[in-house]
C-alpha atoms as a PDB file:
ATOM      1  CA  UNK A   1      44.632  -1.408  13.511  1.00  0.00           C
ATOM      2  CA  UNK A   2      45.770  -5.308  12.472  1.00  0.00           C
ATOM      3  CA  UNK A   3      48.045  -5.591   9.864  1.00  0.00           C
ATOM      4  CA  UNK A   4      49.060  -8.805   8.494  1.00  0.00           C
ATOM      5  CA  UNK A   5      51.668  -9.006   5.484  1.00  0.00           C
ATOM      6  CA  UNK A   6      53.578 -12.298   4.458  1.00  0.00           C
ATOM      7  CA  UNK A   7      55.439 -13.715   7.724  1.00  0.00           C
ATOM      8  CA  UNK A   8      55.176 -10.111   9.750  1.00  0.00           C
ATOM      9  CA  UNK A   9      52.171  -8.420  11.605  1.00  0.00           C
ATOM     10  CA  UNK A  10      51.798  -4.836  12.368  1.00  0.00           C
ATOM     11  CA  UNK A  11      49.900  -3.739  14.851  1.00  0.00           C
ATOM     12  CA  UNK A  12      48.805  -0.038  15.302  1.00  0.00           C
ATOM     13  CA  UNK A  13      48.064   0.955  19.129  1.00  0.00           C
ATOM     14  CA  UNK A  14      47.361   4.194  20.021  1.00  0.00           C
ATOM     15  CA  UNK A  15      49.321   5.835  16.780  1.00  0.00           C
ATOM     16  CA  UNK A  16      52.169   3.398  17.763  1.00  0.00           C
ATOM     17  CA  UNK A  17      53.145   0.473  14.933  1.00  0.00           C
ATOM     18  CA  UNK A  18      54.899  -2.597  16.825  1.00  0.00           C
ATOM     19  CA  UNK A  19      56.137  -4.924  14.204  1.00  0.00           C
ATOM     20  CA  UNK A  20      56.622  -8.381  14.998  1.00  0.00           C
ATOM     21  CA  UNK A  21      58.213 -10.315  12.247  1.00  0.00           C
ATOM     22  CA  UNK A  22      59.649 -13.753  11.474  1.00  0.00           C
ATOM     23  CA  UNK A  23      57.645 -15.420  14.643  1.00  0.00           C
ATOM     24  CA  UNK A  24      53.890 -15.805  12.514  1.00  0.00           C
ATOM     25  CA  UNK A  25      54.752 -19.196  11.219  1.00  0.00           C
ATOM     26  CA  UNK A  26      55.515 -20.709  14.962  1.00  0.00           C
ATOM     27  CA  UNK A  27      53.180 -18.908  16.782  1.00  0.00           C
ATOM     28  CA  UNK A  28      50.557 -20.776  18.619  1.00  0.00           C
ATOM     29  CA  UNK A  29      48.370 -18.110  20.684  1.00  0.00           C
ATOM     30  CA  UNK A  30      47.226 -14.945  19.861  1.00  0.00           C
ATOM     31  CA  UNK A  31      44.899 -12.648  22.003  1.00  0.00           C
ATOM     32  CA  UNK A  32      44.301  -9.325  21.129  1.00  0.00           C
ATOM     33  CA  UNK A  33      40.755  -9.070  22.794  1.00  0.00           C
ATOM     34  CA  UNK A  34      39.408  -5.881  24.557  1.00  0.00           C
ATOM     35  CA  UNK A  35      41.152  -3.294  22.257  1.00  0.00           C
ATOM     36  CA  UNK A  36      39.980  -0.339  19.882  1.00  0.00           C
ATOM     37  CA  UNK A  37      40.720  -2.317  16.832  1.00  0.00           C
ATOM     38  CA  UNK A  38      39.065  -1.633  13.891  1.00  0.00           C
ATOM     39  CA  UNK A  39      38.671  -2.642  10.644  1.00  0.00           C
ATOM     40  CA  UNK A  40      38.449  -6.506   9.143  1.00  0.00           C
ATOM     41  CA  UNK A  41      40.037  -9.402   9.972  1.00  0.00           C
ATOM     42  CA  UNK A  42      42.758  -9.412   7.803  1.00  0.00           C
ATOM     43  CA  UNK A  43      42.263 -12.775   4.930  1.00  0.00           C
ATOM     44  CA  UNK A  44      45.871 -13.486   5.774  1.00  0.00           C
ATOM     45  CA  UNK A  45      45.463 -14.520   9.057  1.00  0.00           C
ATOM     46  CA  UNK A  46      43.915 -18.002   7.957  1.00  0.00           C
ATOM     47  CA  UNK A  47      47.835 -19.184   6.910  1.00  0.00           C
ATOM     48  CA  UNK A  48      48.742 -19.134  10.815  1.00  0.00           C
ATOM     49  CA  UNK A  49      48.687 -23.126  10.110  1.00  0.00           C
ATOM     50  CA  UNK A  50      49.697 -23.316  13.641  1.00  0.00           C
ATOM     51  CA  UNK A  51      48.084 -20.776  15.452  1.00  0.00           C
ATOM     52  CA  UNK A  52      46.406 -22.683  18.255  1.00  0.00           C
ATOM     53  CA  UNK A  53      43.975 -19.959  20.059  1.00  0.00           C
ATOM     54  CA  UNK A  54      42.648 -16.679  18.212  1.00  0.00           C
ATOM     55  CA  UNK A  55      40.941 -13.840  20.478  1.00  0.00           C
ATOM     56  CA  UNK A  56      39.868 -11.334  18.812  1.00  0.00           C
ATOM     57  CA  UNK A  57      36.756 -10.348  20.788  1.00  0.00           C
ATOM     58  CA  UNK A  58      35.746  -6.915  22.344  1.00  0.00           C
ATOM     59  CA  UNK A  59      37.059  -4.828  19.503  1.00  0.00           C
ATOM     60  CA  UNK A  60      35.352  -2.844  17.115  1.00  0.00           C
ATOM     61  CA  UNK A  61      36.305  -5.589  14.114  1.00  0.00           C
ATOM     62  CA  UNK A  62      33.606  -5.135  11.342  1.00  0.00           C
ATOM     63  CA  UNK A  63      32.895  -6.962   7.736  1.00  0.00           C
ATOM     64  CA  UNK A  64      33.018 -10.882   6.995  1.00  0.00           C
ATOM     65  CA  UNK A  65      34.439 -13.811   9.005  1.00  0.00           C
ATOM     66  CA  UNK A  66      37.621 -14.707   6.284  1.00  0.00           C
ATOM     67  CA  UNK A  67      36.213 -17.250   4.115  1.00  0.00           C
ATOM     68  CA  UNK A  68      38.550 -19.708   4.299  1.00  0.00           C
ATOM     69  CA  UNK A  69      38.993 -19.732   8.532  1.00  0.00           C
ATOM     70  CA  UNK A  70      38.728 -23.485   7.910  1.00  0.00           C
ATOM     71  CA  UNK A  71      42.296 -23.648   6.695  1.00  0.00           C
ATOM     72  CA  UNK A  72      43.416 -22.857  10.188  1.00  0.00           C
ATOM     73  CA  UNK A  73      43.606 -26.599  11.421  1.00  0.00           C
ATOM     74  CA  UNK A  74      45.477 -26.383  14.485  1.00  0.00           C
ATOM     75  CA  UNK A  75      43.061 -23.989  15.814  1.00  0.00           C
ATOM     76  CA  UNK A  76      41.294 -24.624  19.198  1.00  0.00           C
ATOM     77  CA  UNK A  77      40.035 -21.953  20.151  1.00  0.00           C
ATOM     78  CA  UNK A  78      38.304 -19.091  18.833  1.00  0.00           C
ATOM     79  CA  UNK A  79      36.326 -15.940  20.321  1.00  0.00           C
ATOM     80  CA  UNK A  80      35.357 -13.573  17.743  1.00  0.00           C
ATOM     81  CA  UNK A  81      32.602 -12.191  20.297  1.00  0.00           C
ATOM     82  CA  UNK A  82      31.456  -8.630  20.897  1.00  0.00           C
ATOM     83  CA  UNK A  83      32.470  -6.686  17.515  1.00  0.00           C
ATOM     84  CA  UNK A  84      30.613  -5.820  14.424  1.00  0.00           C
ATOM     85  CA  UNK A  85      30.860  -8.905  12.048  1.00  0.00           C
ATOM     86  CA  UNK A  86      28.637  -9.494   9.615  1.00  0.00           C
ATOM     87  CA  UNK A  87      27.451 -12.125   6.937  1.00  0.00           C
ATOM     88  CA  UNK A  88      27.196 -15.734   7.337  1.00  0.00           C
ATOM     89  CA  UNK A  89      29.403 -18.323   9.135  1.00  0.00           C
ATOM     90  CA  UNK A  90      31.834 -19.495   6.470  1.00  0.00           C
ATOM     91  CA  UNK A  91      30.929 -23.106   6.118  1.00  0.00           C
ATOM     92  CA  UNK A  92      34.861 -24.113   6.075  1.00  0.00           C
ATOM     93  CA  UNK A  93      34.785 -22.897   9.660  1.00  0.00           C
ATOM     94  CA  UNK A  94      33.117 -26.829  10.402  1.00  0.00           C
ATOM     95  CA  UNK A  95      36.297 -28.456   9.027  1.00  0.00           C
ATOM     96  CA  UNK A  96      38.473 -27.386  12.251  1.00  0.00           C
ATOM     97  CA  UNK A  97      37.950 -30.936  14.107  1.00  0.00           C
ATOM     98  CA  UNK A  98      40.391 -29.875  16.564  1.00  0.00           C
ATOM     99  CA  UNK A  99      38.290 -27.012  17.348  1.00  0.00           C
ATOM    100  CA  UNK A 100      36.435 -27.137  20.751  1.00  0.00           C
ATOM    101  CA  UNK A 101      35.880 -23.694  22.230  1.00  0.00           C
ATOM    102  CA  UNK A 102      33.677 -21.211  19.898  1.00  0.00           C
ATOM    103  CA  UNK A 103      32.366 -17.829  20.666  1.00  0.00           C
ATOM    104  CA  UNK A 104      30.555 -15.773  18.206  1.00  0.00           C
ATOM    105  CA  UNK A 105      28.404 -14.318  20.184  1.00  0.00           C
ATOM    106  CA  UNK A 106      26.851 -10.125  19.727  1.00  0.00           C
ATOM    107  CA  UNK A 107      28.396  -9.435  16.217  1.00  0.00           C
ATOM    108  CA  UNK A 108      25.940  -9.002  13.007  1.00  0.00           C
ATOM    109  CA  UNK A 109      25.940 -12.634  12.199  1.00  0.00           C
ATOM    110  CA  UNK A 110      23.117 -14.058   9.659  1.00  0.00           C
ATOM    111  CA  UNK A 111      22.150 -17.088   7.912  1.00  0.00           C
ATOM    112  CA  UNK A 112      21.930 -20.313   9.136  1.00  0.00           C
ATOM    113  CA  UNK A 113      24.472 -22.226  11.909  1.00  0.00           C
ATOM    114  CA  UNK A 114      25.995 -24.737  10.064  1.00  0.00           C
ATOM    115  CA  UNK A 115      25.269 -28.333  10.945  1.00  0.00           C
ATOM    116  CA  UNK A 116      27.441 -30.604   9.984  1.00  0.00           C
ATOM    117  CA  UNK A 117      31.389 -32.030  11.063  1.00  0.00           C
ATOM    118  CA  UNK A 118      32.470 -29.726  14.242  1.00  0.00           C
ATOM    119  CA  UNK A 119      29.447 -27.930  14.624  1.00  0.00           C
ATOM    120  CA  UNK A 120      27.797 -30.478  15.717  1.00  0.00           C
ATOM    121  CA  UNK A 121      29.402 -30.382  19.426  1.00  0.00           C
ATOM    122  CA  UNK A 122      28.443 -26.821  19.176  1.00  0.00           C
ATOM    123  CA  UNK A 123      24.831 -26.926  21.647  1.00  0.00           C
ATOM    124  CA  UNK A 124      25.311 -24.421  23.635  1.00  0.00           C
ATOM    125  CA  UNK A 125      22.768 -21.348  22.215  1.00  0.00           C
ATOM    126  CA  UNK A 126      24.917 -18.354  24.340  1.00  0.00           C
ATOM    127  CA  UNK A 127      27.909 -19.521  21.509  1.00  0.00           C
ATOM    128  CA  UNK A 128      25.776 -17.375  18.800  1.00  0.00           C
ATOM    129  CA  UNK A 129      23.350 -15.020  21.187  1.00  0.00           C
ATOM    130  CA  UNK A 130      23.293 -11.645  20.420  1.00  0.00           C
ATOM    131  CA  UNK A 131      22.895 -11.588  17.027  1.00  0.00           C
ATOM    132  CA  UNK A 132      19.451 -11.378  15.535  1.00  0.00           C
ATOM    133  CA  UNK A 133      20.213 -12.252  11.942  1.00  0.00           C
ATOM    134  CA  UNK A 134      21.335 -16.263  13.169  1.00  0.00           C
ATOM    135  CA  UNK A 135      18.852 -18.699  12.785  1.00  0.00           C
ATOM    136  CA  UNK A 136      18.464 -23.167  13.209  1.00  0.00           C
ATOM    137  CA  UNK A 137      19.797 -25.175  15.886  1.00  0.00           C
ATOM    138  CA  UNK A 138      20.505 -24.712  18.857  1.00  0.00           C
ATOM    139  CA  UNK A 139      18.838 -20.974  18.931  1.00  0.00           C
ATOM    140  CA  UNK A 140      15.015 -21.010  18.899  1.00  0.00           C
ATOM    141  CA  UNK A 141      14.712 -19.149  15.783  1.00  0.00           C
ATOM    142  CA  UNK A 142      13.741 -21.772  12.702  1.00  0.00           C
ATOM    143  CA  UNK A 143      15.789 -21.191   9.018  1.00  0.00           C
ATOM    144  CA  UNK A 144      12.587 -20.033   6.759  1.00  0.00           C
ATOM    145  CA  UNK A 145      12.970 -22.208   3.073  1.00  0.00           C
ATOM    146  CA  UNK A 146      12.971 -21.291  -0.142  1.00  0.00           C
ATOM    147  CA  UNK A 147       9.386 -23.029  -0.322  1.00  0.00           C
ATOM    148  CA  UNK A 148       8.342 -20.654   2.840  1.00  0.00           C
ATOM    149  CA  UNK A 149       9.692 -17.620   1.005  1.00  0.00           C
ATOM    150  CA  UNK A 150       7.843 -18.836  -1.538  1.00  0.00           C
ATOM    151  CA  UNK A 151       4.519 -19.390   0.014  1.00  0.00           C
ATOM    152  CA  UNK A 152       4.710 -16.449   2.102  1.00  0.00           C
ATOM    153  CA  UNK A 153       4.886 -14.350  -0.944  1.00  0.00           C
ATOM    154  CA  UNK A 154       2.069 -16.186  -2.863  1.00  0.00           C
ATOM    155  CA  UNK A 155       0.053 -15.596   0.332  1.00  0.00           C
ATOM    156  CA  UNK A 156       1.012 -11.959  -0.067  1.00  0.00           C
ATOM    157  CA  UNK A 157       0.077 -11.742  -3.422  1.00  0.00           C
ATOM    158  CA  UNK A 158      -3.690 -13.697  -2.672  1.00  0.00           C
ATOM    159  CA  UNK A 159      -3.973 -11.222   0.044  1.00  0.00           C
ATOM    160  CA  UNK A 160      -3.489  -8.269  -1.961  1.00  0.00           C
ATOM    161  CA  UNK A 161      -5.474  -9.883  -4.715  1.00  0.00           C
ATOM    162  CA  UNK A 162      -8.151 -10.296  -2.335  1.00  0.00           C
ATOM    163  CA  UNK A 163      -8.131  -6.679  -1.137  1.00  0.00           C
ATOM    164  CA  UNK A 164      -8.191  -5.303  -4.745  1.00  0.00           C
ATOM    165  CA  UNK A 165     -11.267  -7.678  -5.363  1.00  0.00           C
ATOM    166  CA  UNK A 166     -13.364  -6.107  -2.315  1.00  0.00           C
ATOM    167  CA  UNK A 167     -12.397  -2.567  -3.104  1.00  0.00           C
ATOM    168  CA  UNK A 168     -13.756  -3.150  -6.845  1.00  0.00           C
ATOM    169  CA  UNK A 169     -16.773  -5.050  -5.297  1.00  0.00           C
ATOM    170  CA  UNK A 170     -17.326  -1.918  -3.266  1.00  0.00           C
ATOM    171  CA  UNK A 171     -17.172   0.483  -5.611  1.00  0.00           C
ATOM    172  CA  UNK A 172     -19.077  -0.918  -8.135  1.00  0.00           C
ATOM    173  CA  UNK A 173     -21.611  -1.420  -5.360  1.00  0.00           C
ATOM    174  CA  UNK A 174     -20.793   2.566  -4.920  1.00  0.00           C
ATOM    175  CA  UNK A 175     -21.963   3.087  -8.394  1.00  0.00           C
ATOM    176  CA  UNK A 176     -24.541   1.224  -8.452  1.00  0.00           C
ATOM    177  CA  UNK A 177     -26.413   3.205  -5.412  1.00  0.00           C
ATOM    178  CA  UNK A 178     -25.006   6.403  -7.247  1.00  0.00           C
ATOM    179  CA  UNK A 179     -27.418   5.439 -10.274  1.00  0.00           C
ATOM    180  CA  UNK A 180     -30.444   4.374  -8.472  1.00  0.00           C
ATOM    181  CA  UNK A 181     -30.102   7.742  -6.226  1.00  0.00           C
ATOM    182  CA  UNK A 182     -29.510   9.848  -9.244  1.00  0.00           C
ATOM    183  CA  UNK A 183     -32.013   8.114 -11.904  1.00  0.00           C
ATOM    184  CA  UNK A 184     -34.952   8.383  -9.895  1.00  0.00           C
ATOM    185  CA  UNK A 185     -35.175  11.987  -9.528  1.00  0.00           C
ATOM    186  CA  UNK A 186     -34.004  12.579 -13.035  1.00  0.00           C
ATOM    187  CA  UNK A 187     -36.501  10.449 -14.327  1.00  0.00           C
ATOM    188  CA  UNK A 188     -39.437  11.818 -12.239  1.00  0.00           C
ATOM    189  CA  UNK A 189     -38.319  15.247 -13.095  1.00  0.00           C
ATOM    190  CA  UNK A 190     -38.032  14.372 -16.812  1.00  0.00           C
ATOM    191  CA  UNK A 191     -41.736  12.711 -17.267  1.00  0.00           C
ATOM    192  CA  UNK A 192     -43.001  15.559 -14.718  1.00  0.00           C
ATOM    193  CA  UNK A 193     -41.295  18.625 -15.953  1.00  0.00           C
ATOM    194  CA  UNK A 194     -42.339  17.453 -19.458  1.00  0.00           C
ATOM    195  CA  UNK A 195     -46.230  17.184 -18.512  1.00  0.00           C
ATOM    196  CA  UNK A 196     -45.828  20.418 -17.081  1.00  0.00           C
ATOM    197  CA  UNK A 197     -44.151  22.256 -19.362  1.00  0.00           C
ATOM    198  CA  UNK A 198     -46.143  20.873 -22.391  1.00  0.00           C
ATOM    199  CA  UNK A 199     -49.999  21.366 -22.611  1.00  0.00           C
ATOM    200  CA  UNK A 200     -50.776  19.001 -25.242  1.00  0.00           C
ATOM    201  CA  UNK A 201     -48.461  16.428 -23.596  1.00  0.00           C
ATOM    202  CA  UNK A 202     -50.250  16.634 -19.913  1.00  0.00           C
ATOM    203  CA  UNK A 203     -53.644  16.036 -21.481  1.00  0.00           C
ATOM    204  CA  UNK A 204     -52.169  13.106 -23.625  1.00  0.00           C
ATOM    205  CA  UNK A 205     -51.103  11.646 -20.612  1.00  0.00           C
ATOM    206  CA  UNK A 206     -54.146  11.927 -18.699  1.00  0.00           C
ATOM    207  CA  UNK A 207     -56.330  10.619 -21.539  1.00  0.00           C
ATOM    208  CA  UNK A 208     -53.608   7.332 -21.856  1.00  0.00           C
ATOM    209  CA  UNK A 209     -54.149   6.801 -18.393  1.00  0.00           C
ATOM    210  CA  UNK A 210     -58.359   6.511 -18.183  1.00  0.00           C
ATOM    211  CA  UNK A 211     -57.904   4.412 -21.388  1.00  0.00           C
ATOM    212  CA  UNK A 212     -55.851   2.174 -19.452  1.00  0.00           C
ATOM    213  CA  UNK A 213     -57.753   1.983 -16.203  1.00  0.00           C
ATOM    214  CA  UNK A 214     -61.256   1.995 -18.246  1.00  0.00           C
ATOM    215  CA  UNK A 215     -59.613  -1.267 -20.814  1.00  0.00           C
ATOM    216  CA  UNK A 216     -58.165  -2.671 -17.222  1.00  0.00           C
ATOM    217  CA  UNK A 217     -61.693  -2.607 -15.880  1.00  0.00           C
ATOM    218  CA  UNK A 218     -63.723  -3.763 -18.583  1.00  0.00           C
ATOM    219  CA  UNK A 219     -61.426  -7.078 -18.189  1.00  0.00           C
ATOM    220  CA  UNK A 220     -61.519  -7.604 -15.005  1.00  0.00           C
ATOM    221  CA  UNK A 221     -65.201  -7.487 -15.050  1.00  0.00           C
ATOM    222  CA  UNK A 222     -65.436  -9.872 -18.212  1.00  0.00           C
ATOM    223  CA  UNK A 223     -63.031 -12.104 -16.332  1.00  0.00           C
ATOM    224  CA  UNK A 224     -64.939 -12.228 -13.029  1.00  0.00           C
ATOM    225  CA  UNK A 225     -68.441 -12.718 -14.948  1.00  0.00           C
ATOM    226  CA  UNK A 226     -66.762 -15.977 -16.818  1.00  0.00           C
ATOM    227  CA  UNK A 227     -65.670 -16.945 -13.461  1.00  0.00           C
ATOM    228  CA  UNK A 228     -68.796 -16.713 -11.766  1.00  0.00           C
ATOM    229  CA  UNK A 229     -70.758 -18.342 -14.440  1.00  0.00           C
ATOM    230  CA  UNK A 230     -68.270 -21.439 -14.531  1.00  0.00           C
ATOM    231  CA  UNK A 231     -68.722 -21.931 -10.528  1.00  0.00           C
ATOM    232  CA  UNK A 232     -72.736 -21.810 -10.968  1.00  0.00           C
ATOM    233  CA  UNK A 233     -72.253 -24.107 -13.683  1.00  0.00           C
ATOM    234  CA  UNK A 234     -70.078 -26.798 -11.516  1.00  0.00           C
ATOM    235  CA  UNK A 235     -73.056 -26.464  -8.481  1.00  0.00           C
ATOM    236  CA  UNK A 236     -75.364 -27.281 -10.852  1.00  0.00           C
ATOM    237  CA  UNK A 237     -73.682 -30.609 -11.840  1.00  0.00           C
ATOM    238  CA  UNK A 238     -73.048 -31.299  -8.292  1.00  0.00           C
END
């Protein structure tokens, strides 16, 4: 465990505390790398004005990168590799100009990689490898925009939209065969079962239909005689 507090650091090793006091503001290197330490970095560290090189890589170090790491101007290098940080890289972090060795590589890093000031020497993609949450230059992985967020979930939404639409489509369509299988039978059942049932009805029927077919015949012959007469007519004239 890393303790910092005013000008003195603790450190906790194997249930032991080792204080070292009075030396913080003149120190220029500290590595503390391949240890148990847990825990975050502590904010306090980012007043080592003078602190030179920080190592803090190949512990067990968890939470956020100390917001204002860009107040540690004398700082050249920094490996904060192989622990459990998360969140983004603070942006103050591109203000170190002095700064030219970087590794942040297998922690729980996300957002973008800042761009700008320092960063910008920064090319080398094995610097930030290891965690999948990192996205822009140099790694592969492209930064999505607000405007992709945005489109991806109006796509979404037209998708689903879409879906719904055909599902409704369908079971209308459903329905709609549902009826036409059910109505036919009903209704053949209903005019049949009702001429069978009823006496009076059945021979009602019956008459209606010779009626029709006798009043269908009648004009069809009327009709054909007019038509014949009109073509004997035209030969004639011819």
């Amino acid at each position: 465990m890393l303790v910092l507090d005013g000008d003195h650091m603790e450190l906790i090793v194997k249930g032991q505390m080792r204080e070292f006091a009075k030396i913080l503001p003149i120190v220029k290197l500290i590595d503390l790398s391949s240890n148990k330490f847990q825990g975050e970095i502590p904010p306090q560290m980012t007043n080592l004005s003078t602190l030179g090189t920080l190592n803090l890589s190949r512990n067990q170090l968890t939470g956020k990168i100390p917001e204002k790491i860009g107040a540690m101007q004398a700082l050249e290098t920094l490996d904060l590799s192989c622990n459990h940080l998360s969140g983004p890289i603070p942006p103050s972090m591109s203000s170190i100009t002095l700064l030219h060795y970087l590794n942040l590589s297998h922690n729980l890093l996300s957002g973008p990689i800042p761009t700008t000031n320092q960063f910008q020497t920064f090319n080398d993609p094995s610097i930030y490898e290891g965690n999948p949450g990192l996205c822009g230059l140099p790694l592969s992985t492209e930064c999505s925009t607000p405007d992709d967020d945005f489109k991806d979930e109006e796509d979404r939404r037209k998708g689903e939209g879409k879906e719904e639409g055909q599902d409704e489509d369908g079971l209308e369509k459903l329905w709609f065969l549902m009826s036409m299988g059910l109505g036919f039978p009903v209704g053949f059942w209903a005019i049949c079962g009702s001429l069978a049932l009823k006496k009076s009805w059945r021979h009602a029927y019956f008459r209606f239909v010779e009626e029709t077919n006798d009043k269908l015949y009648v004009f069809i012959a009327v009709n054909v005689t007019r038509l014949q007469r009109r073509m004997e007519r035209n030969r004639h004239h011819a």
